[in-house]
Protein backbone atom coordinates (compact mmCIF):
# COMPACT_ATOMS: atom_id res chain seq x y z
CA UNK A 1 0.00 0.00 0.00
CA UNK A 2 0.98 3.62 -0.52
CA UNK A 3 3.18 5.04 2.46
CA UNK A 4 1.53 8.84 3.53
CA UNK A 5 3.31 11.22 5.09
CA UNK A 6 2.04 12.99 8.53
CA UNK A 7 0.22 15.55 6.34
CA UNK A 8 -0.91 13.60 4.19
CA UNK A 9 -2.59 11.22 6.78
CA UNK A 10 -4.54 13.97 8.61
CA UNK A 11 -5.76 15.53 5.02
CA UNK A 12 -7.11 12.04 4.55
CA UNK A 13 -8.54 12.07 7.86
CA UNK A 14 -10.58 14.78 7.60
CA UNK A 15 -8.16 17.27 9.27
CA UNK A 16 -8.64 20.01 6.14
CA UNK A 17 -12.67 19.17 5.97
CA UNK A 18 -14.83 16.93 3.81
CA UNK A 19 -13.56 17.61 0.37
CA UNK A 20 -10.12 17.05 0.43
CA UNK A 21 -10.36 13.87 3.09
CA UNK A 22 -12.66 12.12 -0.20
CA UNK A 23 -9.66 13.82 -2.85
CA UNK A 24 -7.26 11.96 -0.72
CA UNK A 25 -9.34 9.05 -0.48
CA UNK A 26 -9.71 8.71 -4.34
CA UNK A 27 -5.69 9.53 -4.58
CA UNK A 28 -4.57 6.51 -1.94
CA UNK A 29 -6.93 4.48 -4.42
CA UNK A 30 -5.68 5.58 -7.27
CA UNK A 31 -1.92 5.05 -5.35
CA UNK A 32 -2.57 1.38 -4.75
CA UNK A 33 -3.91 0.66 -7.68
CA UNK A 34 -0.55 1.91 -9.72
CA UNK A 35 1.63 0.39 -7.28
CA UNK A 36 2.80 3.89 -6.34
CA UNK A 37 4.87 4.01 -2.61
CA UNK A 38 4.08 7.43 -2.00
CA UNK A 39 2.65 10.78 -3.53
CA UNK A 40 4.71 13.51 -4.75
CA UNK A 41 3.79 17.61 -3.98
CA UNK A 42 2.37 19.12 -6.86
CA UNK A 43 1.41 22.98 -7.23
CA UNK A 44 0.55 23.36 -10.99
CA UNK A 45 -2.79 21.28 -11.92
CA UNK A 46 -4.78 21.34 -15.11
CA UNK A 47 -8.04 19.50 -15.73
CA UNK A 48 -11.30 20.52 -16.56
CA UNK A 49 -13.23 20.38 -12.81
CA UNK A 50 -16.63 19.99 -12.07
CA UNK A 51 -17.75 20.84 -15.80
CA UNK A 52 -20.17 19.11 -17.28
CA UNK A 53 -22.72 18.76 -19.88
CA UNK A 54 -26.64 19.31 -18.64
CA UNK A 55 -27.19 15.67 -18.87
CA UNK A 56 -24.59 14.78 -16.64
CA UNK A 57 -26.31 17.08 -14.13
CA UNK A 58 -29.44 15.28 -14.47
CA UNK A 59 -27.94 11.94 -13.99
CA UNK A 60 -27.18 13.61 -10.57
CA UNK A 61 -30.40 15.07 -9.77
CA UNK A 62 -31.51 13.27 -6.43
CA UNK A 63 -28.04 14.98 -5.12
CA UNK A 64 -29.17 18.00 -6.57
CA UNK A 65 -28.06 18.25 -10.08
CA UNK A 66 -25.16 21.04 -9.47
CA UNK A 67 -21.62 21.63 -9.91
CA UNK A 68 -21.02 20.44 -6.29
CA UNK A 69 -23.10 17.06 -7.19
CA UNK A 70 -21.32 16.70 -10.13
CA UNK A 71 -18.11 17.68 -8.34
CA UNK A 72 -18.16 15.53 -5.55
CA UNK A 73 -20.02 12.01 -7.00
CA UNK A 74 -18.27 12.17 -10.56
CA UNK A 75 -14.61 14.26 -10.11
CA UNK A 76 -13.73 12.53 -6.80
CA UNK A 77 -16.06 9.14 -6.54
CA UNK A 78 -17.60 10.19 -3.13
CA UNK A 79 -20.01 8.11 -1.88
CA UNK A 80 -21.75 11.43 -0.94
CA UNK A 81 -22.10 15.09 -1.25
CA UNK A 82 -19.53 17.09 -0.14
CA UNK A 83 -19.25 20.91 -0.30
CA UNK A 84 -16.49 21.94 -2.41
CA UNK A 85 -13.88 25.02 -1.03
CA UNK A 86 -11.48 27.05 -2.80
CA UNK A 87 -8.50 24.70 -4.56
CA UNK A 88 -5.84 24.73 -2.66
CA UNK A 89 -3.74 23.83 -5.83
CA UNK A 90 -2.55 26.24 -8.44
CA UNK A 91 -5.42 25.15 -10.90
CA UNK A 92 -5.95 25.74 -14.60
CA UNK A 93 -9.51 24.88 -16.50
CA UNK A 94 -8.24 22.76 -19.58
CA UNK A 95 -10.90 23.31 -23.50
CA UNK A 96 -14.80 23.08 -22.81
CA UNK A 97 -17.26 22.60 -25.14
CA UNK A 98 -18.19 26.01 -27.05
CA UNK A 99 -17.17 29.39 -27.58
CA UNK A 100 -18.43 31.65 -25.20
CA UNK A 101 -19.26 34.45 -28.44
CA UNK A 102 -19.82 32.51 -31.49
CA UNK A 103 -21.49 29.17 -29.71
CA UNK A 104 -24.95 30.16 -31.76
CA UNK A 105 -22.54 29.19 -35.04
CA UNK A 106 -21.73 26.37 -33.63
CA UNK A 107 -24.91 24.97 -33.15
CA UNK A 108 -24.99 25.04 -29.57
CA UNK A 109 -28.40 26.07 -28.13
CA UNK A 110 -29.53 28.26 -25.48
CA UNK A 111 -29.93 25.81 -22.74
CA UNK A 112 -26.12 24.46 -23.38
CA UNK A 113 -24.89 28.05 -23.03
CA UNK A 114 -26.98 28.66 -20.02
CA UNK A 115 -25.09 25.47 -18.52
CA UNK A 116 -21.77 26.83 -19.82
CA UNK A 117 -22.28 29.90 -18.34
CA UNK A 118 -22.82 28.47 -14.93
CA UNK A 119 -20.07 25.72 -14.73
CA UNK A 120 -17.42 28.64 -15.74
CA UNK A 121 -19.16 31.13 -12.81
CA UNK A 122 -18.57 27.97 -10.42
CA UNK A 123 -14.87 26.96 -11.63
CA UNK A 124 -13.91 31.31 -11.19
CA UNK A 125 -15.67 30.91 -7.81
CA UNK A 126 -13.53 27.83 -6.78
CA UNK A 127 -10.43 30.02 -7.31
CA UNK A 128 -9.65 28.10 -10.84
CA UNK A 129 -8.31 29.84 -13.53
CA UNK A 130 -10.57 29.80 -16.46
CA UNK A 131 -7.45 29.31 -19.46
CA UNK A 132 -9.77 26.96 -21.43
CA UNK A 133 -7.42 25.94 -23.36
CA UNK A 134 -5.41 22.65 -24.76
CA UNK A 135 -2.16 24.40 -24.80
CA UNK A 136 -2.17 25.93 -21.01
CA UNK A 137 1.31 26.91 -21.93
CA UNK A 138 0.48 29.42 -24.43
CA UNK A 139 -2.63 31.14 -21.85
CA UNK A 140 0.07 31.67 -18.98
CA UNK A 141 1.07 28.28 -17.44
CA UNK A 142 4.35 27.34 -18.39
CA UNK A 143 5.89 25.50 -15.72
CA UNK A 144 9.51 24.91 -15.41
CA UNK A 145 12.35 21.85 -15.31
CA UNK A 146 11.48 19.66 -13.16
CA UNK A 147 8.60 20.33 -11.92
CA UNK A 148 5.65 18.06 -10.62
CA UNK A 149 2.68 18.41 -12.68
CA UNK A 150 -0.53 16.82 -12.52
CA UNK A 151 -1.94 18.01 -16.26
CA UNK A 152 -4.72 16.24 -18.68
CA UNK A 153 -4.69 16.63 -22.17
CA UNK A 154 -2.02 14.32 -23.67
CA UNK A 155 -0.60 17.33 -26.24
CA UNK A 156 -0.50 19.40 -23.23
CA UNK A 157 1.40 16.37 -21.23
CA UNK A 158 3.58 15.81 -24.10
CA UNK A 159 4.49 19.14 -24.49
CA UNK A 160 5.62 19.79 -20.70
CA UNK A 161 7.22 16.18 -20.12
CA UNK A 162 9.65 16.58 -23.55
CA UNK A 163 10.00 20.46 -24.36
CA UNK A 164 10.19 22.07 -20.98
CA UNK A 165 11.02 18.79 -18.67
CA UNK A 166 8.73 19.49 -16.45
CA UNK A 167 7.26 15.76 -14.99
CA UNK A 168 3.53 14.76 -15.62
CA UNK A 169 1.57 11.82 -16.30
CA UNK A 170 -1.51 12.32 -18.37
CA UNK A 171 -3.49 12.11 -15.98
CA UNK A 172 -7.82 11.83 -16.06
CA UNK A 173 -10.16 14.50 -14.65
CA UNK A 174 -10.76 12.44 -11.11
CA UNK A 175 -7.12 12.63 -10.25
CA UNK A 176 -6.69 16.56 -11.59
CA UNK A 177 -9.65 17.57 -9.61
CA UNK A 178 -8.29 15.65 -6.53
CA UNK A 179 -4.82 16.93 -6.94
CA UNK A 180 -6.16 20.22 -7.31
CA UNK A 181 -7.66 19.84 -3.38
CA UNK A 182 -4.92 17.47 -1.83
CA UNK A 183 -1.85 18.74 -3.86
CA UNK A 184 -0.47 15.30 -4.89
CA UNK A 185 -0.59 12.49 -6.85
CA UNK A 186 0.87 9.29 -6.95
CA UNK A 187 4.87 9.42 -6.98
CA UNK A 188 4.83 6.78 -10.58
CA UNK A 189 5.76 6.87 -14.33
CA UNK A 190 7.06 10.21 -15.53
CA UNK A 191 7.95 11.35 -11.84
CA UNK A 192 10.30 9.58 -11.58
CA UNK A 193 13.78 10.26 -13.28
CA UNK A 194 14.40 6.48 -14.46
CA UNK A 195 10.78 5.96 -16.39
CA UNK A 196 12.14 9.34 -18.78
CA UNK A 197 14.89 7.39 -20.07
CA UNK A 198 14.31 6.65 -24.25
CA UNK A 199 13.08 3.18 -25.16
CA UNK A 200 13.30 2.97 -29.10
CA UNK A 201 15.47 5.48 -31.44
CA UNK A 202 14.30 7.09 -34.69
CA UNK A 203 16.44 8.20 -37.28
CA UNK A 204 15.23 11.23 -39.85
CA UNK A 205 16.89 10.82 -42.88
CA UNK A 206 14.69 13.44 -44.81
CA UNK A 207 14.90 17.20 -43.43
CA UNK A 208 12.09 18.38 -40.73
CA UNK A 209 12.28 22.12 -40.63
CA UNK A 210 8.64 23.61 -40.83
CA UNK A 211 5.51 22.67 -39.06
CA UNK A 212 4.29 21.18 -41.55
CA UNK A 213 7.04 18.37 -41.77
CA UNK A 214 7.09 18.17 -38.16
CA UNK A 215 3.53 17.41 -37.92
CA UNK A 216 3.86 14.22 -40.23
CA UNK A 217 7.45 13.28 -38.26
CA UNK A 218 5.02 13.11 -35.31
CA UNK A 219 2.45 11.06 -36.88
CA UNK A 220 5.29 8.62 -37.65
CA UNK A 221 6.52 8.36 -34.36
CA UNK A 222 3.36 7.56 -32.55
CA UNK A 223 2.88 4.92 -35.20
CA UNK A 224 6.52 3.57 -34.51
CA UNK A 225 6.91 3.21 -31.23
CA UNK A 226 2.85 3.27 -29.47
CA UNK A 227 3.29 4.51 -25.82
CA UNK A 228 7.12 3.87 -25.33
CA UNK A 229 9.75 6.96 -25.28
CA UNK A 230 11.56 7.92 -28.66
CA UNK A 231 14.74 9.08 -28.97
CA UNK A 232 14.83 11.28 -32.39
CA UNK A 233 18.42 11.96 -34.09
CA UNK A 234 18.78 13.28 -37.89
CA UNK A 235 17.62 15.85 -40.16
CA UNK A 236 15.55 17.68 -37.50
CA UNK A 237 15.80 21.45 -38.16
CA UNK A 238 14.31 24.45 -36.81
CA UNK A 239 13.01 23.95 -33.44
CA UNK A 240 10.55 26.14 -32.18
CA UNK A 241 7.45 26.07 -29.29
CA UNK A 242 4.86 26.13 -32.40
CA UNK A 243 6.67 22.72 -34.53
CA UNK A 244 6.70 21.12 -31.03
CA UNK A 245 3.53 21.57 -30.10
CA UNK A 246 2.38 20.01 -33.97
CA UNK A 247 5.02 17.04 -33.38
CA UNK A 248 3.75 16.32 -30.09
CA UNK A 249 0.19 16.58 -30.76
CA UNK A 250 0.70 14.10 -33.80
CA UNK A 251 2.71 11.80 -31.93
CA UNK A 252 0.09 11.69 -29.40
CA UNK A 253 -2.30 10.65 -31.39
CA UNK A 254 -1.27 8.15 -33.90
CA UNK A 255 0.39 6.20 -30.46
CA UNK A 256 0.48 7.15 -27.01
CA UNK A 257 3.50 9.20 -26.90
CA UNK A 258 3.92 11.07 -23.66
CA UNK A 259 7.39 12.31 -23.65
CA UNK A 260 10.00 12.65 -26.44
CA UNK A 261 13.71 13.17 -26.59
CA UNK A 262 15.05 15.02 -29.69
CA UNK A 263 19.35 14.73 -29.23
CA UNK A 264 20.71 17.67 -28.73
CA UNK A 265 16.92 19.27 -28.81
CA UNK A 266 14.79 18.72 -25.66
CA UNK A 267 16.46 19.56 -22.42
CA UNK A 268 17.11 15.97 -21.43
CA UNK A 269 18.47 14.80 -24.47
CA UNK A 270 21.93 16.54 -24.56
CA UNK A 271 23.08 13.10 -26.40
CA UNK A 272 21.77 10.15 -27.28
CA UNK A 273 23.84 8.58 -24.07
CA UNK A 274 21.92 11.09 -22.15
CA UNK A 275 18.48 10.48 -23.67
CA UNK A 276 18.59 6.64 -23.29
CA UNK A 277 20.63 6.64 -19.62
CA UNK A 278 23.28 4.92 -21.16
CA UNK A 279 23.68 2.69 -24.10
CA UNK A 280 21.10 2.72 -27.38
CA UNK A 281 17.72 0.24 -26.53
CA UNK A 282 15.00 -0.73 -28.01
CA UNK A 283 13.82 -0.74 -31.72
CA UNK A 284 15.77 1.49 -34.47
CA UNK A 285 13.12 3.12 -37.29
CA UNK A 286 14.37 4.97 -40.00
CA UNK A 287 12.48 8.36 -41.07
CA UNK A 288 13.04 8.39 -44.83
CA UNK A 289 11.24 9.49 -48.39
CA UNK A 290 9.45 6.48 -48.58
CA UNK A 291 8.12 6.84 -44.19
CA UNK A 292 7.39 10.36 -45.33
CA UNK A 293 4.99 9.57 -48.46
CA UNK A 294 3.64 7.17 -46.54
CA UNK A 295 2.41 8.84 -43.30
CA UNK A 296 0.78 11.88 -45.79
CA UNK A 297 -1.13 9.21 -47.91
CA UNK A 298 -2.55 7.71 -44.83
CA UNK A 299 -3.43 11.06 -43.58
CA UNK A 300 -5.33 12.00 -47.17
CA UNK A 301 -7.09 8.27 -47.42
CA UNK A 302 -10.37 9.58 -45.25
CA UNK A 303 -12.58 9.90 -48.57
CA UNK A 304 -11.85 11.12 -52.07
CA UNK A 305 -13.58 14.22 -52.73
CA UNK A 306 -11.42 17.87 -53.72
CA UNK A 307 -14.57 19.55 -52.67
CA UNK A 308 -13.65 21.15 -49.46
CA UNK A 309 -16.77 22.59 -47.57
CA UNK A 310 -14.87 23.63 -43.39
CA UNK A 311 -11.11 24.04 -43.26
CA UNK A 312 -10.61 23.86 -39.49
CA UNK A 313 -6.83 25.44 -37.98
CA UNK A 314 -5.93 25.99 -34.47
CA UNK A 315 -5.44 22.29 -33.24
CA UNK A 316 -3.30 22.44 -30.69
CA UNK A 317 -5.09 26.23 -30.62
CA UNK A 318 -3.34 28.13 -32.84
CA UNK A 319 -0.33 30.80 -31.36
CA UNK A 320 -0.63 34.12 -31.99
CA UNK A 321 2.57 33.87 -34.56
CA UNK A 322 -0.25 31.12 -36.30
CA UNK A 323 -2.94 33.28 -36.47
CA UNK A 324 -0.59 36.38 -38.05
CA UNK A 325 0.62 34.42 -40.32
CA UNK A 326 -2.97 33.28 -41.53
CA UNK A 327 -3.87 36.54 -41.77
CA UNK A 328 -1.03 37.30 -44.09
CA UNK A 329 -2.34 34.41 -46.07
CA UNK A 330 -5.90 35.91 -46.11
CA UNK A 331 -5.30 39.44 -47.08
CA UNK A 332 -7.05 40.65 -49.66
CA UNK A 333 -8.52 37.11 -50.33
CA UNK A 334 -12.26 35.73 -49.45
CA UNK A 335 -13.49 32.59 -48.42
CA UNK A 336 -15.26 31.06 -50.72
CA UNK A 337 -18.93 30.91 -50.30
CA UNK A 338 -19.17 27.13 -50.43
CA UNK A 339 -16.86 26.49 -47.81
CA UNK A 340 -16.07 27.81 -44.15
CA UNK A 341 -13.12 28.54 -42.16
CA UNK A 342 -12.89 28.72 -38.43
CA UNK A 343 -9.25 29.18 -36.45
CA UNK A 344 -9.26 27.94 -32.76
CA UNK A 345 -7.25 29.72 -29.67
CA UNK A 346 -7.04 30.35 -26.36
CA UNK A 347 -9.01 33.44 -24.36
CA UNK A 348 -5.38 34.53 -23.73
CA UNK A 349 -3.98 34.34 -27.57
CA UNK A 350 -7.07 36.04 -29.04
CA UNK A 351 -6.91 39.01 -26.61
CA UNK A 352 -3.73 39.63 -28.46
CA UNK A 353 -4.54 38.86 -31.68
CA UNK A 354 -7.79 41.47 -31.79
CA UNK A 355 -5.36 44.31 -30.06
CA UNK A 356 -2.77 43.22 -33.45
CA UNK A 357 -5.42 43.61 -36.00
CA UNK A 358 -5.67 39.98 -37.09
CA UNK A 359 -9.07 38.88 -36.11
CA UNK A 360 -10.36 41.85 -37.94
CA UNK A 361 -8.44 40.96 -40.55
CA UNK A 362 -9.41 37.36 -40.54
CA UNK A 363 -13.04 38.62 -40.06
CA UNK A 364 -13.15 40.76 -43.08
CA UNK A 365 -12.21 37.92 -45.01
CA UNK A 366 -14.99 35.14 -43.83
CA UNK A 367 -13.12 33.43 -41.33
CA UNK A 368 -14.22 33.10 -37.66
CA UNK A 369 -11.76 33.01 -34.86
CA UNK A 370 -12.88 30.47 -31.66
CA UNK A 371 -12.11 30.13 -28.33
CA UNK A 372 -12.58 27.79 -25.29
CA UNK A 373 -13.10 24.61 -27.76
CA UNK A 374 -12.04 22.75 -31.24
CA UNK A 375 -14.56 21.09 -33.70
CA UNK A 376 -13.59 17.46 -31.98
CA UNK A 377 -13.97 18.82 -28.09
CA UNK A 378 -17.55 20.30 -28.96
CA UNK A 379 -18.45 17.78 -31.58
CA UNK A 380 -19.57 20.86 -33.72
CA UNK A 381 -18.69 21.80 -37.86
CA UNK A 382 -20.30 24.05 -40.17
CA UNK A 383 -24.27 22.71 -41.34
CA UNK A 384 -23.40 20.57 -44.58
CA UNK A 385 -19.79 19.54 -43.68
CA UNK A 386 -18.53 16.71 -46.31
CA UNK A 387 -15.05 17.30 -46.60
CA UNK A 388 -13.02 18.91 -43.96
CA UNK A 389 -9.41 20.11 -44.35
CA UNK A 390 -6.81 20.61 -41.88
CA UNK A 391 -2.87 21.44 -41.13
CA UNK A 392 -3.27 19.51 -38.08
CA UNK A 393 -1.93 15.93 -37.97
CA UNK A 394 -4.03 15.39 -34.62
CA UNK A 395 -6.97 16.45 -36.29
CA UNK A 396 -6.98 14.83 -39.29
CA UNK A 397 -6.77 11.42 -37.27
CA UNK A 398 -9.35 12.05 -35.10
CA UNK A 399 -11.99 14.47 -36.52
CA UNK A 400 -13.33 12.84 -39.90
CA UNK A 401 -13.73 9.00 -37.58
CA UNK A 402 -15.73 11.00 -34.94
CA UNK A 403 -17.62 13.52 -37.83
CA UNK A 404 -18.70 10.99 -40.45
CA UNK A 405 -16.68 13.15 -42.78
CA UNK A 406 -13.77 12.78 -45.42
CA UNK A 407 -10.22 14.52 -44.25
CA UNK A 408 -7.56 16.34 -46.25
CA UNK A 409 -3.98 17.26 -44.49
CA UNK A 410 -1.70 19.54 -46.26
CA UNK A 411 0.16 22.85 -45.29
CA UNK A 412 -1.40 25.88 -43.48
CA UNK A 413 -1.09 27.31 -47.37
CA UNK A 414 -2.82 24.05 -48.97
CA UNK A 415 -5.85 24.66 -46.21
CA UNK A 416 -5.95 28.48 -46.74
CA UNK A 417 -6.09 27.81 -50.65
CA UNK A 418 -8.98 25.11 -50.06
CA UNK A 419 -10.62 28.24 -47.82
CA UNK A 420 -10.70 30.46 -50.78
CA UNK A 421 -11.44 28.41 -53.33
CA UNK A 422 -13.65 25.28 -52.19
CA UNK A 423 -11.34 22.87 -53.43
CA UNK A 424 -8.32 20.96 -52.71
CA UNK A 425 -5.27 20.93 -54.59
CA UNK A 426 -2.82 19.85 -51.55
CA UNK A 427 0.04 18.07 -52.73
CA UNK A 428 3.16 16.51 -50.86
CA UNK A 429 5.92 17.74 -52.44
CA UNK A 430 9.49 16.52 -52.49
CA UNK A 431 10.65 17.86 -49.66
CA UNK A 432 14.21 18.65 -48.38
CA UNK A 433 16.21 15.38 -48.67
CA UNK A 434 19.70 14.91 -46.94
């Protein structure tokens, strides 16, 4: 069984109230249940607490069908109503399920946004900050090397565990909203310094240098290697938060990928020696032309159709370097009047992206520019959607599966292009080879 410190004990004994004796309840469970010996102190939670669709709150209606019912019976498996305090956890709200502005175009109705409207009241009342957002480290939390994270979202977890070093499981929304009250969680997996070590090395024999390429290197990887640890060496060029947080996101997605070492890259990859904690392991892949045509052709075989109706960007939600550089792409152009074209961000990014011009910019020309959600999150396209296009590896695995739609990948260009003129004419390219 998991070992508990003094502390720990009396939070678990009711010492601190209800609440966070039945989060440290659900945490020993969850403890024992990994084979964790103790917890580790965490200060820097993200999950999406208490939030839930209206139906969920029925389900809950004999306990009163609120965000403490939903909160205590669903987020931390009480076997009773509890009332829930301020977190005593720095704590982040992760994507919901609409945008608080334009949720009428996205088909939501008025009793949805009613319900949105009073989980988010609840969460700012509970001393949560509202980010709603996939890529927390964009909207303000970026934490640093080494630190103890308890973060859902695996291109969030991906992110933090391989780019900045910082140590996180993905973890589920009962063990975020739990952490967020008892400030722990279970001392396993990527805590702990000997789980980071690589498993399986890829090499990149063709040249990765724009987001684009980086996306599809992703998509490879999580196809490679599943859920082990990749240590990348080549042709890898260019490294920047945005490519990362494409590569990631794809490699994510196609596997379970939840931390990444790029040699002489990511912080704990200063050599390969470094990223495997000693000598080479596991499986060697090989990145090359033939790896690369092959990944983009799987991403393009969702349907057959050129006619592109919704060209969705911003997944993870687009930076604000993303969203100037589509409204480069759009000025002076339309979108076509056939098709649609909505860009997803954070609160935080589109704050600065009105004050730069851009959304007026992208506004003039058709587009709309979303917060708080994705198409995939809320479930939610333009009426009529039969062929969707997209520059994001993530989404063009998941969304066209969950949609009932055919998928096109290409570049940010390619997807602008199908935005202006209703039709696809993405194409792969050569590339740079070495």
């Amino acid at each position: 069984m998991v070992r508990l410190s003094e502390d720990e004990a009396a939070m678990l004994g009711g010492r601190d109230g209800a609440a966070v004796a039945k989060a440290m309840d659900l945490l020993v469970r969850y403890a024992d249940a990994l084979g964790a010996q103790d917890f580790v102190y965490t200060d820097n939670v993200a999950g999406v607490p208490g939030s839930s669709p209206k139906w969920v709150k029925d389900y809950y209606a004999a306990d009163g069908g609120d965000y403490r019912a939903v909160f205590s019976r669903f987020d931390l498996d009480s076997d009773e109503v509890v009332d829930v305090p301020v977190m005593r956890g720095v704590s982040c709200h992760l994507q919901g399920g609409m945008d608080p502005d334009l949720w009428r175009e996205m088909g939501m109705s008025e009793e949805a946004f009613a319900n949105f409207q009073a989980d988010e009241a609840e969460v700012s009342g509970h001393g949560i900050q509202v980010l709603k957002t996939c890529t927390p480290y964009l909207a303000g939390n970026m934490p640093v090397l080494g630190e103890h994270c308890a973060w859902m979202e695996s291109s969030a977890v991906v992110f933090a565990n391989s780019v900045i070093g910082a140590r996180t499981n993905c973890e589920g929304r009962e063990s975020t909203s739990a952490a967020m009250l008892a400030k722990r969680v279970p001392n396993w997996g990527f805590h702990l310094p000997e789980f980071r070590r690589g498993q399986h090395s890829i090499d990149v024999g063709v040249r990765v240098d724009n987001i684009f390429e980086w996306g599809m290197l992703g998509y490879f990887t999580g196809g490679a290697v599943e859920d082990a640890i990749p240590v990348l060496d080549g042709h890898i060029g260019g490294p920047s938060l945005i490519r990362h947080k494409h590569f990631g996101a794809a490699a994510a997605s196609s596997g379970g990928v939840e931390m990444y070492h790029m040699v002489g890259i990511t912080p704990e990859a200063s050599s390969r020696a470094a990223a495997f904690g000693g000598q080479d392991r596991g499986e060697r892949f090989g990145y090359g032309k033939a790896e690369r045509a092959a990944v983009y052709e799987r991403l393009n075989s969702i349907g057959t159709s050129n006619a592109v109706d919704y060209v969705m960007l911003g997944c993870p939600h687009a930076a604000i370097e993303q969203i100037a550089e589509v409204a480069q792409m759009l000025e002076g152009r339309r979108v076509h009047s056939s098709s649609a074209l909505w860009i997803f961000t954070s609160r935080a990014v589109k704050v600065k992206a009105v004050a730069a011009g851009y959304v007026a910019t992208l506004e003039a020309a058709g587009a709309k520019v979303m917060t708080d959600t994705c198409s995939a999150i809320s479930q939610a396209v333009p009426p009529g959607t039969r062929v969707a296009a997209f520059d994001s590896a993530k989404q063009a695995h998941y969304l066209p599966a969950m949609m009932g739609i055919e998928g096109r990948f290409g570049t940010t260009q390619d997807c602008i292009d199908a935005a202006c003129t209703g039709r696809w004419k993405g194409t792969l390219g050569q590339g740079a080879l070495s």
